[in-house]
PDB file of N, CA and C in Angstrom:
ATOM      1  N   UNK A   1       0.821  -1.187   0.000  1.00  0.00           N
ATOM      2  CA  UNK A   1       0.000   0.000   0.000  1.00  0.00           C
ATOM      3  C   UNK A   1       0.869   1.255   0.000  1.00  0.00           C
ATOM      4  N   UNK A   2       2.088   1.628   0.714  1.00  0.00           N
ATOM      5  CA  UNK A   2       2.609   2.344   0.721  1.00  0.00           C
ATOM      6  C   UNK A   2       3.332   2.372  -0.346  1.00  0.00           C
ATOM      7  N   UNK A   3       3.723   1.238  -1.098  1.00  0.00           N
ATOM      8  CA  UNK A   3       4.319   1.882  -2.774  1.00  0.00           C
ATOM      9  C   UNK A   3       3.436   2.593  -3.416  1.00  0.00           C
ATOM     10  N   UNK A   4       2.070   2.380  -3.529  1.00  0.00           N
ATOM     11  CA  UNK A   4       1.013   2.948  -4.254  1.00  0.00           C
ATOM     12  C   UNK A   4       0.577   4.593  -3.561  1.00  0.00           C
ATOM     13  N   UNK A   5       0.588   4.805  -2.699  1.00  0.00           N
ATOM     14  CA  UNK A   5       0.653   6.268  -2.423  1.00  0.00           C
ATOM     15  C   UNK A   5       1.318   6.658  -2.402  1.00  0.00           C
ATOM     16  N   UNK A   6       2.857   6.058  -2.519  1.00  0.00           N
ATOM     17  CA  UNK A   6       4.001   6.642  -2.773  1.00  0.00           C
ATOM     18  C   UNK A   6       4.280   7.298  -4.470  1.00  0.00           C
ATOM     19  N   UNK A   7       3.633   6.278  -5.121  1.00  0.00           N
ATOM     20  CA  UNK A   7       3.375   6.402  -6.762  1.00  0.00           C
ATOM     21  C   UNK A   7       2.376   7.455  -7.071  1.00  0.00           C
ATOM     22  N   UNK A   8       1.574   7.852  -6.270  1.00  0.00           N
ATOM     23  CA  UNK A   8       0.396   8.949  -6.495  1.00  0.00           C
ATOM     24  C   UNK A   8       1.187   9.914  -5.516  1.00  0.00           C
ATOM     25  N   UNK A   9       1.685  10.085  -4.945  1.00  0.00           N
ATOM     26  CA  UNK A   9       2.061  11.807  -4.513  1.00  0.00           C
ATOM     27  C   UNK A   9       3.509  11.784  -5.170  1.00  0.00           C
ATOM     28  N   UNK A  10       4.194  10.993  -5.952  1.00  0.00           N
ATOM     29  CA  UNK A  10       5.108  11.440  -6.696  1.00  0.00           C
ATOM     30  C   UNK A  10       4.676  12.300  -8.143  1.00  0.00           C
ATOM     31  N   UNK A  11       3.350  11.917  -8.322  1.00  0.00           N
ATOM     32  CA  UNK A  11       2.952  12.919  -9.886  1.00  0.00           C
ATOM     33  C   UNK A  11       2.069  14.034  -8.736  1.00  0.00           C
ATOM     34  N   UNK A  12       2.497  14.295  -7.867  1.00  0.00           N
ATOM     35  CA  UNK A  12       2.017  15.391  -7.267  1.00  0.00           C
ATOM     36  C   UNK A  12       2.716  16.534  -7.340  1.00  0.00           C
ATOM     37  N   UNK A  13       3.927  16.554  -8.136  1.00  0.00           N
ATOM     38  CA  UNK A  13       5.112  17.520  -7.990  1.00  0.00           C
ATOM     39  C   UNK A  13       5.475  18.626  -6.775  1.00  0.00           C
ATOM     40  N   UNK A  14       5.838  17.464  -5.888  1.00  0.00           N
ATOM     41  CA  UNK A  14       6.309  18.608  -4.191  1.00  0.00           C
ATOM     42  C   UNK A  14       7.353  19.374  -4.799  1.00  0.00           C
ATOM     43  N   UNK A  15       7.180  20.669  -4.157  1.00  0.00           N
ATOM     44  CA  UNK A  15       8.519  20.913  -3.808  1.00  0.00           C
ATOM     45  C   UNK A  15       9.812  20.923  -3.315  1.00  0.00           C
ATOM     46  N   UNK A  16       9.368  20.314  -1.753  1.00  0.00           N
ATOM     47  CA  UNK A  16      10.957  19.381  -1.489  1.00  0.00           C
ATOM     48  C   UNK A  16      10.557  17.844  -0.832  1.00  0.00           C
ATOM     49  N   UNK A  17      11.281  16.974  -0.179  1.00  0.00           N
ATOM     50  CA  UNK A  17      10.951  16.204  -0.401  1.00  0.00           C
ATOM     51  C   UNK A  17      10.094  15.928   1.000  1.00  0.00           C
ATOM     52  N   UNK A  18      10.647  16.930   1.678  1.00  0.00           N
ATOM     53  CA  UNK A  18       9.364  17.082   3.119  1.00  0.00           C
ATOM     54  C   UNK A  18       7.771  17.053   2.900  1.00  0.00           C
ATOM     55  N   UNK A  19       7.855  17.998   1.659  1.00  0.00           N
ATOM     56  CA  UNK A  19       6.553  17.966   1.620  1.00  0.00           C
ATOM     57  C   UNK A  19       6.138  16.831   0.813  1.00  0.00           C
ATOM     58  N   UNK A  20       6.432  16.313  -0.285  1.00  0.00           N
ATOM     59  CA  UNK A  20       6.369  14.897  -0.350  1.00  0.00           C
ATOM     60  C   UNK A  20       5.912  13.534   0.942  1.00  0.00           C
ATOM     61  N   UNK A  21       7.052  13.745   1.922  1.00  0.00           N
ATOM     62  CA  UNK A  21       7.030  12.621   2.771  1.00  0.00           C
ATOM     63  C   UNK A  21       5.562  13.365   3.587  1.00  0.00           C
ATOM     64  N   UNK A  22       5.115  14.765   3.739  1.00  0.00           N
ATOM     65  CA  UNK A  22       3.883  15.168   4.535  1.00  0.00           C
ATOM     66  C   UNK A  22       2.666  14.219   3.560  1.00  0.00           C
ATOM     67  N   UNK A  23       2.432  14.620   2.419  1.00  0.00           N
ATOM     68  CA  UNK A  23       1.116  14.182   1.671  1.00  0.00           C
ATOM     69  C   UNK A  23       1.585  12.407   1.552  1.00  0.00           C
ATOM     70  N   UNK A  24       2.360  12.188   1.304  1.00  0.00           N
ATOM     71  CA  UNK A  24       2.529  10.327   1.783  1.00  0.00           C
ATOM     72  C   UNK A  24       1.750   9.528   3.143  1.00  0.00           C
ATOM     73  N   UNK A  25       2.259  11.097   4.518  1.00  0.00           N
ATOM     74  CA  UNK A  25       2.028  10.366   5.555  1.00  0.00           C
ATOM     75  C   UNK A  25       0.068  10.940   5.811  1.00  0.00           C
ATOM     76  N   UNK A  26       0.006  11.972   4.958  1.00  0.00           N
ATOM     77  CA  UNK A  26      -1.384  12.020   5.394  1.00  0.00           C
ATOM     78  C   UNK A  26      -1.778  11.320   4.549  1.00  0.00           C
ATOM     79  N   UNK A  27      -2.260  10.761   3.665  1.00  0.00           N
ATOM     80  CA  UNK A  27      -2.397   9.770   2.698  1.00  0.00           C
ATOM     81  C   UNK A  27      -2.694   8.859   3.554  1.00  0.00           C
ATOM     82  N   UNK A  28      -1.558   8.079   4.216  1.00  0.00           N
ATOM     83  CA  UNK A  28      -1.478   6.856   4.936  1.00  0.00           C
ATOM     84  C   UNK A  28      -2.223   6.931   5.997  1.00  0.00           C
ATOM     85  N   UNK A  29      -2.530   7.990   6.692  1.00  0.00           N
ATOM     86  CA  UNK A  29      -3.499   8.230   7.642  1.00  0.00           C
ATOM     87  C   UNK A  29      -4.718   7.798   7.107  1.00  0.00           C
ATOM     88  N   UNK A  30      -5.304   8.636   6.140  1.00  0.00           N
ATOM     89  CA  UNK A  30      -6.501   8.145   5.783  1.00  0.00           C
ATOM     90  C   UNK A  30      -6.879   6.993   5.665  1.00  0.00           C
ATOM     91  N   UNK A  31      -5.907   6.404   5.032  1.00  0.00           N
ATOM     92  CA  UNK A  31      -6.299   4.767   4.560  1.00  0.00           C
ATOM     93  C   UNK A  31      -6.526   4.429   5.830  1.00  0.00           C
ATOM     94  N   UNK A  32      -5.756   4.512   6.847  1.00  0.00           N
ATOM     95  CA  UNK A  32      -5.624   3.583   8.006  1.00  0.00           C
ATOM     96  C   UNK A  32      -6.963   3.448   8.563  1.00  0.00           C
ATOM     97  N   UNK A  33      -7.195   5.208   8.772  1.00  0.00           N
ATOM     98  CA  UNK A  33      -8.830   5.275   9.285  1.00  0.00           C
ATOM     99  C   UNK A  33      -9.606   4.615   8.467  1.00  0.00           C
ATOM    100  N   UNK A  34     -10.127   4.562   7.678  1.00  0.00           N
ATOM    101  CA  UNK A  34     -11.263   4.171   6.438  1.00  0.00           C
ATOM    102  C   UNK A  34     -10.606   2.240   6.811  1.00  0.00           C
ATOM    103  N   UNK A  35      -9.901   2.016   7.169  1.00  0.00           N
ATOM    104  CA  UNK A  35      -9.453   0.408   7.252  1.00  0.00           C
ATOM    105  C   UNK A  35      -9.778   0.591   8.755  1.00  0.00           C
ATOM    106  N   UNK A  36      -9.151   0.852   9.201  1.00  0.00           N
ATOM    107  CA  UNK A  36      -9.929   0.418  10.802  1.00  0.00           C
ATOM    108  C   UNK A  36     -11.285   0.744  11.264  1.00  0.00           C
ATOM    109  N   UNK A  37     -11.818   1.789  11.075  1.00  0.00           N
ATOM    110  CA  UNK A  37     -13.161   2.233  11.434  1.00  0.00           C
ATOM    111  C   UNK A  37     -14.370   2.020  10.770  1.00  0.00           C
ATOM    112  N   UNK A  38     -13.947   2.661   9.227  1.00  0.00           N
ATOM    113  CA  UNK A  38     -15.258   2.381   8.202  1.00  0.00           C
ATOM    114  C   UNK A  38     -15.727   0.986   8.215  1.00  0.00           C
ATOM    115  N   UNK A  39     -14.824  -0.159   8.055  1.00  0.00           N
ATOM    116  CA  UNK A  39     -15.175  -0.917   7.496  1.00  0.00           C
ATOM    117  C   UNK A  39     -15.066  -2.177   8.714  1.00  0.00           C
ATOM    118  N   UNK A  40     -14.990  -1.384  10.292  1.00  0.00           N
ATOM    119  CA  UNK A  40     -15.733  -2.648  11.435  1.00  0.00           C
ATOM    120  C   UNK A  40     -16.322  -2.078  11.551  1.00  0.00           C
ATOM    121  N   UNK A  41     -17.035  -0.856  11.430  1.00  0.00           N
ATOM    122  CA  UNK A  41     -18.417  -0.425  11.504  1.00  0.00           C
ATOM    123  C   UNK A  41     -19.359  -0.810  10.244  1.00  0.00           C
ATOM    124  N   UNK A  42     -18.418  -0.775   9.557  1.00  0.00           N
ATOM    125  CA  UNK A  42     -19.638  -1.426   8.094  1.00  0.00           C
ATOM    126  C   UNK A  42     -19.997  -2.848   8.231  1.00  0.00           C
ATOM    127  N   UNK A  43     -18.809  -3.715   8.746  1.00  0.00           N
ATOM    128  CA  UNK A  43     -19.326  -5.582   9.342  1.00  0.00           C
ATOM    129  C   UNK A  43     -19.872  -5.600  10.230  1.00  0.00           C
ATOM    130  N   UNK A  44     -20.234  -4.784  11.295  1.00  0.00           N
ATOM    131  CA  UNK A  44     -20.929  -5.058  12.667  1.00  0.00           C
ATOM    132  C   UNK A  44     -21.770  -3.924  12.698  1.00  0.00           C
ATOM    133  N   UNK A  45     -22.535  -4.120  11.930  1.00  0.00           N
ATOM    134  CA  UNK A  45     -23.949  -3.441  11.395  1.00  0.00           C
ATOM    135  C   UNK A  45     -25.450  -3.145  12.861  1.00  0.00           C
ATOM    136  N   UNK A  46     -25.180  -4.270  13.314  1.00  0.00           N
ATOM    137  CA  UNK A  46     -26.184  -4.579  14.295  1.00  0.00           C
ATOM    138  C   UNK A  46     -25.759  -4.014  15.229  1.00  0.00           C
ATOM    139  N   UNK A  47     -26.218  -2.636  15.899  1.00  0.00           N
ATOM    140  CA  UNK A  47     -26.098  -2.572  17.200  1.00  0.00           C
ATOM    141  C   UNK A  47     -26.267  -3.088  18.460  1.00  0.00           C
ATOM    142  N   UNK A  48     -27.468  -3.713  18.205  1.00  0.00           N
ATOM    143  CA  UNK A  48     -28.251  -4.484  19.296  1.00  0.00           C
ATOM    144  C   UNK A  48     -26.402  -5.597  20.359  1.00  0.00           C
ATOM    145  N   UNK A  49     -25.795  -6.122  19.126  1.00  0.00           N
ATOM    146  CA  UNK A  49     -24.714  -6.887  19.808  1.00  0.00           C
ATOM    147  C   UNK A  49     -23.355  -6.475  19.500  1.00  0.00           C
ATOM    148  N   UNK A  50     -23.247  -4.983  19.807  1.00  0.00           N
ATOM    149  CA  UNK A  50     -22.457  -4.636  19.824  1.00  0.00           C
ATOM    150  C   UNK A  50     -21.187  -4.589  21.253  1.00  0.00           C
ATOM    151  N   UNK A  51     -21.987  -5.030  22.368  1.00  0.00           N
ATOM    152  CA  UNK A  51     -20.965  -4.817  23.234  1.00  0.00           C
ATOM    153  C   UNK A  51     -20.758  -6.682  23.207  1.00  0.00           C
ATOM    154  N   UNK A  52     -21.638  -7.633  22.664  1.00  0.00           N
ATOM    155  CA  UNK A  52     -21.309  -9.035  23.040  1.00  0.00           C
ATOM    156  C   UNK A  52     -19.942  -9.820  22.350  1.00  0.00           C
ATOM    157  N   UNK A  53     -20.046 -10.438  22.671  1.00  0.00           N
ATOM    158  CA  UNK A  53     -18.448 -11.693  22.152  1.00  0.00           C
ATOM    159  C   UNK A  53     -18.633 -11.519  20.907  1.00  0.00           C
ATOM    160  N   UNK A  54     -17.233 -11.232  20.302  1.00  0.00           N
ATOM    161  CA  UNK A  54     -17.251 -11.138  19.003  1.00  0.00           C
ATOM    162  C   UNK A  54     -17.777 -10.048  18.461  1.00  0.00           C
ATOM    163  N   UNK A  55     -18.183  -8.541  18.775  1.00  0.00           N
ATOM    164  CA  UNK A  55     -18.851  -7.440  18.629  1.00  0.00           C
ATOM    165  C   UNK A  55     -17.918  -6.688  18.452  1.00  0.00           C
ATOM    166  N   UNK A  56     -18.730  -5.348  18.111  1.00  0.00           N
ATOM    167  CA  UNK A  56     -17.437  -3.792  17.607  1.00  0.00           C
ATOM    168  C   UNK A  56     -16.912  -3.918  18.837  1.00  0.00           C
ATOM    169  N   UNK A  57     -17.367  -3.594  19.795  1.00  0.00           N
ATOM    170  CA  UNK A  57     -16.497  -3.245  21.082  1.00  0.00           C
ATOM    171  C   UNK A  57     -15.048  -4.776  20.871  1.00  0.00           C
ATOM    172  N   UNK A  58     -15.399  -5.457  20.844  1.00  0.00           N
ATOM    173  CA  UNK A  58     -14.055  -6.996  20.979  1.00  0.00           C
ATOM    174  C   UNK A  58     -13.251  -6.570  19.890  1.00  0.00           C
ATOM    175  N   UNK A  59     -13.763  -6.420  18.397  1.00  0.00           N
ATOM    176  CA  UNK A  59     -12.997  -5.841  17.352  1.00  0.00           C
ATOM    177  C   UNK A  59     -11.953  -4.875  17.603  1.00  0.00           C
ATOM    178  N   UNK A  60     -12.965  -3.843  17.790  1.00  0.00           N
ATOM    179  CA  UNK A  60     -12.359  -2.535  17.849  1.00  0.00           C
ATOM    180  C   UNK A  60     -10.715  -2.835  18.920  1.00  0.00           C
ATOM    181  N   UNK A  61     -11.277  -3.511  20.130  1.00  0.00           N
ATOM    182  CA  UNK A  61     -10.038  -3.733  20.754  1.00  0.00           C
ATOM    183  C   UNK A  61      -8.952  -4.477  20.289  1.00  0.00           C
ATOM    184  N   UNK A  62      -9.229  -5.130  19.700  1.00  0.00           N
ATOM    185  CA  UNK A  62      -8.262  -6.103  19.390  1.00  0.00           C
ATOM    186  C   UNK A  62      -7.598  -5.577  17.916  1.00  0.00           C
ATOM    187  N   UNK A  63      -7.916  -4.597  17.551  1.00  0.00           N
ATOM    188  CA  UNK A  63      -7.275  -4.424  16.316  1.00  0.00           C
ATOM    189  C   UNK A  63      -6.642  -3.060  17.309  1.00  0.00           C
ATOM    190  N   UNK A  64      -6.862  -2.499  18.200  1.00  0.00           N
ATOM    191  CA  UNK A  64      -6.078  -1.518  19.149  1.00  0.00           C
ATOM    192  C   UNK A  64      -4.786  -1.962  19.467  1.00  0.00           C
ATOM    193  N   UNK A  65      -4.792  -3.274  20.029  1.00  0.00           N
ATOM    194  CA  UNK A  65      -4.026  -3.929  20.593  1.00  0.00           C
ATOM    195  C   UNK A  65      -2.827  -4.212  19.777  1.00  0.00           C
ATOM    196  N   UNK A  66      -3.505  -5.013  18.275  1.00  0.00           N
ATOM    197  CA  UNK A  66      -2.293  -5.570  16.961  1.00  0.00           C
ATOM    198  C   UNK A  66      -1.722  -4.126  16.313  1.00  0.00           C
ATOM    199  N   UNK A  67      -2.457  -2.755  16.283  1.00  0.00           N
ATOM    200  CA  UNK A  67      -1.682  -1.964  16.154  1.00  0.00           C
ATOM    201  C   UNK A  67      -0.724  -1.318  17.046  1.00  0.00           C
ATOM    202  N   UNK A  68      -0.894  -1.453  18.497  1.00  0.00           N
ATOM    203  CA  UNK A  68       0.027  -1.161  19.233  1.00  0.00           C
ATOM    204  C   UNK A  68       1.939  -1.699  18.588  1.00  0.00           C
ATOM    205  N   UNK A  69       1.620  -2.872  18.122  1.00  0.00           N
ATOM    206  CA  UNK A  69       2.958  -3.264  18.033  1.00  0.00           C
ATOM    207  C   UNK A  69       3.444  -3.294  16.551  1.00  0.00           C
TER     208      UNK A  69
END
């Protein structure tokens, strides 16, 4: 993933390469959000079991956790 936004803010023509590595890393931000949030909120649709086993709340943590490291 990061070759590919690396390949789209290179026809972005920065001026130095700071600002380059800035629109790379906000880039990569986005994705991250729209991958962690959008889309366990888009699989765990049902509120009703949201705090039970296997629910957003268990998700959400556990993908907290694998990004910690």
């Amino acid at each position: 993933m990061l070759f590919v936004v690396r390949r789209f803010s290179m026809y972005e023509s920065h001026e130095t390469n700071t600002k380059l590595n800035v629109s790379v890393a906000f880039k990569l931000t986005i994705i991250r959000f729209l991958n962690s949030t959008i889309v366990l909120v888009g699989v765990n649709r049902d509120t009703s079991k949201m705090f039970d086993g296997g629910g957003l709340v268990y998700e959400a943590t556990i993908l907290i956790i694998i990004m910690c490291f």
